[in-house]
C-alpha atoms as a PDB file:
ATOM      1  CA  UNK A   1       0.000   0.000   0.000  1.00  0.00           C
ATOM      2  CA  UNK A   2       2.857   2.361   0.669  1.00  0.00           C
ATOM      3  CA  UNK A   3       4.328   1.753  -2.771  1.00  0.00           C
ATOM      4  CA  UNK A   4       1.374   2.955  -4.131  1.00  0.00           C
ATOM      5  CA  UNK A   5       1.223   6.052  -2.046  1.00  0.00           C
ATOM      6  CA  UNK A   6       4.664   6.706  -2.649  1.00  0.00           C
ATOM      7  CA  UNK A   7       4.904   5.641  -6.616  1.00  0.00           C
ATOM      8  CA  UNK A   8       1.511   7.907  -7.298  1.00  0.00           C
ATOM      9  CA  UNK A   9       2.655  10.784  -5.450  1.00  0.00           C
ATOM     10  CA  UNK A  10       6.028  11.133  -7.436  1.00  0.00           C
ATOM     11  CA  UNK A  11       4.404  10.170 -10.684  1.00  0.00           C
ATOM     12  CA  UNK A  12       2.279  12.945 -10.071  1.00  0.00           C
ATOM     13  CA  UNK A  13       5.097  15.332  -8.891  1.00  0.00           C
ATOM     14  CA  UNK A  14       6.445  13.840 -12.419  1.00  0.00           C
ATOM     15  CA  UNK A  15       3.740  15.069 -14.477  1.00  0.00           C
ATOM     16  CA  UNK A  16       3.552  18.643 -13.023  1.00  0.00           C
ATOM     17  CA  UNK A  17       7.267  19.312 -13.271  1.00  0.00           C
ATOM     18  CA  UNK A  18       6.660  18.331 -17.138  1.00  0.00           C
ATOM     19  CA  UNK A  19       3.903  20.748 -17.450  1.00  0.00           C
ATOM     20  CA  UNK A  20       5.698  23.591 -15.822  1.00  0.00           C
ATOM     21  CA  UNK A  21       8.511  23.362 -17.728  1.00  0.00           C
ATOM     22  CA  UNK A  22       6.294  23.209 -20.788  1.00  0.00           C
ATOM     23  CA  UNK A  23       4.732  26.189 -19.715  1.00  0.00           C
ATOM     24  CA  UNK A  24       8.077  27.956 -19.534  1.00  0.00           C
ATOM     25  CA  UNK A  25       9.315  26.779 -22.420  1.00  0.00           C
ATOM     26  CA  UNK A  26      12.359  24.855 -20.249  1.00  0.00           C
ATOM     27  CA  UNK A  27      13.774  21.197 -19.876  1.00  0.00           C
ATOM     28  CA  UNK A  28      11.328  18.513 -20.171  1.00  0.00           C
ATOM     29  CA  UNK A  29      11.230  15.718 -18.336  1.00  0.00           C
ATOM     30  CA  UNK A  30      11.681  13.096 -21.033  1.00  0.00           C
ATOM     31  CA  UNK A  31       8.350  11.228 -21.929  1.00  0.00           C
ATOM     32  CA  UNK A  32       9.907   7.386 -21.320  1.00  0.00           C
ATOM     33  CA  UNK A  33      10.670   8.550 -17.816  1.00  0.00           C
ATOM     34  CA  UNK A  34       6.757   9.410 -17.598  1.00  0.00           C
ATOM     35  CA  UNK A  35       5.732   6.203 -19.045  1.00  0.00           C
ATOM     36  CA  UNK A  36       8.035   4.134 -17.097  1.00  0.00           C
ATOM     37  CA  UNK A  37       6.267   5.671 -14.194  1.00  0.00           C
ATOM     38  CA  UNK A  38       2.854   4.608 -15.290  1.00  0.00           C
ATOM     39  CA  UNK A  39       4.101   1.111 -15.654  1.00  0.00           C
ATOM     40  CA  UNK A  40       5.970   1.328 -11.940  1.00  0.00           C
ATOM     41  CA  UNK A  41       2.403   1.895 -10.795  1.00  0.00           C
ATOM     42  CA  UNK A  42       1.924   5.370 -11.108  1.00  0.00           C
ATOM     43  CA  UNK A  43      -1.161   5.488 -13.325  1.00  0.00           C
ATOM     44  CA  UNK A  44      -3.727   6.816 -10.834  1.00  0.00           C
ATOM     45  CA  UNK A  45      -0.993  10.080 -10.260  1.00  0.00           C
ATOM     46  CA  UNK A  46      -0.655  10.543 -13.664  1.00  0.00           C
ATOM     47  CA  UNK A  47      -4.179  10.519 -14.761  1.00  0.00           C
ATOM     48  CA  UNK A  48      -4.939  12.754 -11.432  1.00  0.00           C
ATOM     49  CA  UNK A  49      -1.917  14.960 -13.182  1.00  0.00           C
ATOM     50  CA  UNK A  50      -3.464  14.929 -16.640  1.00  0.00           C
ATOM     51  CA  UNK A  51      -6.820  15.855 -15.518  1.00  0.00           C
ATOM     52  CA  UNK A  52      -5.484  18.505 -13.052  1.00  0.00           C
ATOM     53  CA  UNK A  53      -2.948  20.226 -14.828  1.00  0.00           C
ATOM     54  CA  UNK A  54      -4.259  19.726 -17.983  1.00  0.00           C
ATOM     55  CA  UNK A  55      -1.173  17.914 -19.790  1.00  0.00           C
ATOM     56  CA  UNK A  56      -0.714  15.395 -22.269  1.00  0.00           C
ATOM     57  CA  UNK A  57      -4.595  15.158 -22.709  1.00  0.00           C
ATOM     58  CA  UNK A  58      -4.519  16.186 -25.965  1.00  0.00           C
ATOM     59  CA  UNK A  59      -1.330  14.382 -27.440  1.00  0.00           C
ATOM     60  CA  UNK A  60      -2.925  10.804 -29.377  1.00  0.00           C
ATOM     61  CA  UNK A  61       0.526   9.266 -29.345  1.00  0.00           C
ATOM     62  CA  UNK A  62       1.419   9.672 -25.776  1.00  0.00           C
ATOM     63  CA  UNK A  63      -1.942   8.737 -24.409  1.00  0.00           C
ATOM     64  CA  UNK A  64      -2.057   5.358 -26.525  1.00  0.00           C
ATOM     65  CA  UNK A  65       1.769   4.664 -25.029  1.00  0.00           C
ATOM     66  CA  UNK A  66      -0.155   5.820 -21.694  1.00  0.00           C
ATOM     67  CA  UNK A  67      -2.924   3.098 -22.020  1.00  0.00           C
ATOM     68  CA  UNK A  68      -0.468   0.349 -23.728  1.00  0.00           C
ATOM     69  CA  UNK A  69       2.116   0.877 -20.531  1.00  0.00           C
ATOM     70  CA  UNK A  70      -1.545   0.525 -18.132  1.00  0.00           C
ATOM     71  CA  UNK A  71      -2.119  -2.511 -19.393  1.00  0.00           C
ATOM     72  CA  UNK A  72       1.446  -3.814 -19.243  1.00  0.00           C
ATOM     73  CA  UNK A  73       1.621  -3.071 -15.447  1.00  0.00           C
ATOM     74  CA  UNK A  74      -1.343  -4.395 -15.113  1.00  0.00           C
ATOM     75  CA  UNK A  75      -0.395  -8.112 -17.001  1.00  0.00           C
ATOM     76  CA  UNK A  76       2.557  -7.741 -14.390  1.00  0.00           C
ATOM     77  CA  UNK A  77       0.452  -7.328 -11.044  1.00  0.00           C
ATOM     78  CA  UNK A  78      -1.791 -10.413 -12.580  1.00  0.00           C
ATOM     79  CA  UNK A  79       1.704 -12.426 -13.390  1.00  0.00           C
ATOM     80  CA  UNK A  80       2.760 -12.060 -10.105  1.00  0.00           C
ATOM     81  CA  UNK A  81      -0.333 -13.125  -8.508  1.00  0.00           C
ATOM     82  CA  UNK A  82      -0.652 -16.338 -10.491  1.00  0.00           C
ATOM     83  CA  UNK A  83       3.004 -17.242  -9.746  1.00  0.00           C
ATOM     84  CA  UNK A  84       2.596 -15.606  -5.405  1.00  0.00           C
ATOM     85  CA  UNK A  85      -0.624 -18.380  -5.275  1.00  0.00           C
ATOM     86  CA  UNK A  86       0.918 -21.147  -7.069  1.00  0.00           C
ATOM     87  CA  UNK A  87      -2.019 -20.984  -9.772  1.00  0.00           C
ATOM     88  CA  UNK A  88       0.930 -21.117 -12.750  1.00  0.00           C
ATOM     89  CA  UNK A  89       2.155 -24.158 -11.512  1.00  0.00           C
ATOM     90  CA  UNK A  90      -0.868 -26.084 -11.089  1.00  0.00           C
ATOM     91  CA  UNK A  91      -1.895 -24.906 -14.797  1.00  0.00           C
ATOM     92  CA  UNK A  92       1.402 -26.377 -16.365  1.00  0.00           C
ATOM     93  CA  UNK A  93       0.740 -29.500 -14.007  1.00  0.00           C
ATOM     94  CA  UNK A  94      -2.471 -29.947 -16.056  1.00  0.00           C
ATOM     95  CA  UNK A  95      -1.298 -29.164 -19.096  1.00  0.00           C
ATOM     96  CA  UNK A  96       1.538 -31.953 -19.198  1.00  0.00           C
ATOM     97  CA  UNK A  97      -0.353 -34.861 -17.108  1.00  0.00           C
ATOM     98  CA  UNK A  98      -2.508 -35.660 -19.811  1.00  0.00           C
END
């Protein structure tokens, strides 16, 4: 739970930098550092960002990277459950006892 906290929060902090330095026409923090973010967790932070600060909403490219590196975390949270509660293993069991 504190990973989440923590991971959202900086995400977040992440997003507004970008958009400030946008703003001022400054260094921008790169966008594989925001989508590696997103993957780390960070999606709830970043779309709190987006929708707060009004950033990267309107960019097609970055918000289908955005939704491909959702689903990516999320296919690692469900891989590591199925290997935490054994599930895998019973599945392969199946598969090559027949």
């Amino acid at each position: 739970m504190m990973w989440c906290i923590v991971v959202n929060a900086l995400t977040y902090g992440l997003f507004a930098l970008d958009k400030r330095q946008a703003v001022r026409n400054a260094w921008r923090v790169p966008e594989r550092h925001l989508l590696a973010a997103v993957m780390l967790g960070g999606w709830a932070g970043a779309l709190l960002a987006m929708w707060i600060c009004r950033h990267k909403r309107r960019k097609t490219a970055f918000l289908l990277q955005f939704v491909l590196a959702l689903i990516l975390h999320l296919l690692m949270i469900m891989g590591i459950f199925l290997v935490l509660s054994g599930a895998e293993s019973v599945r392969w069991q199946a598969l090559f006892s027949a």
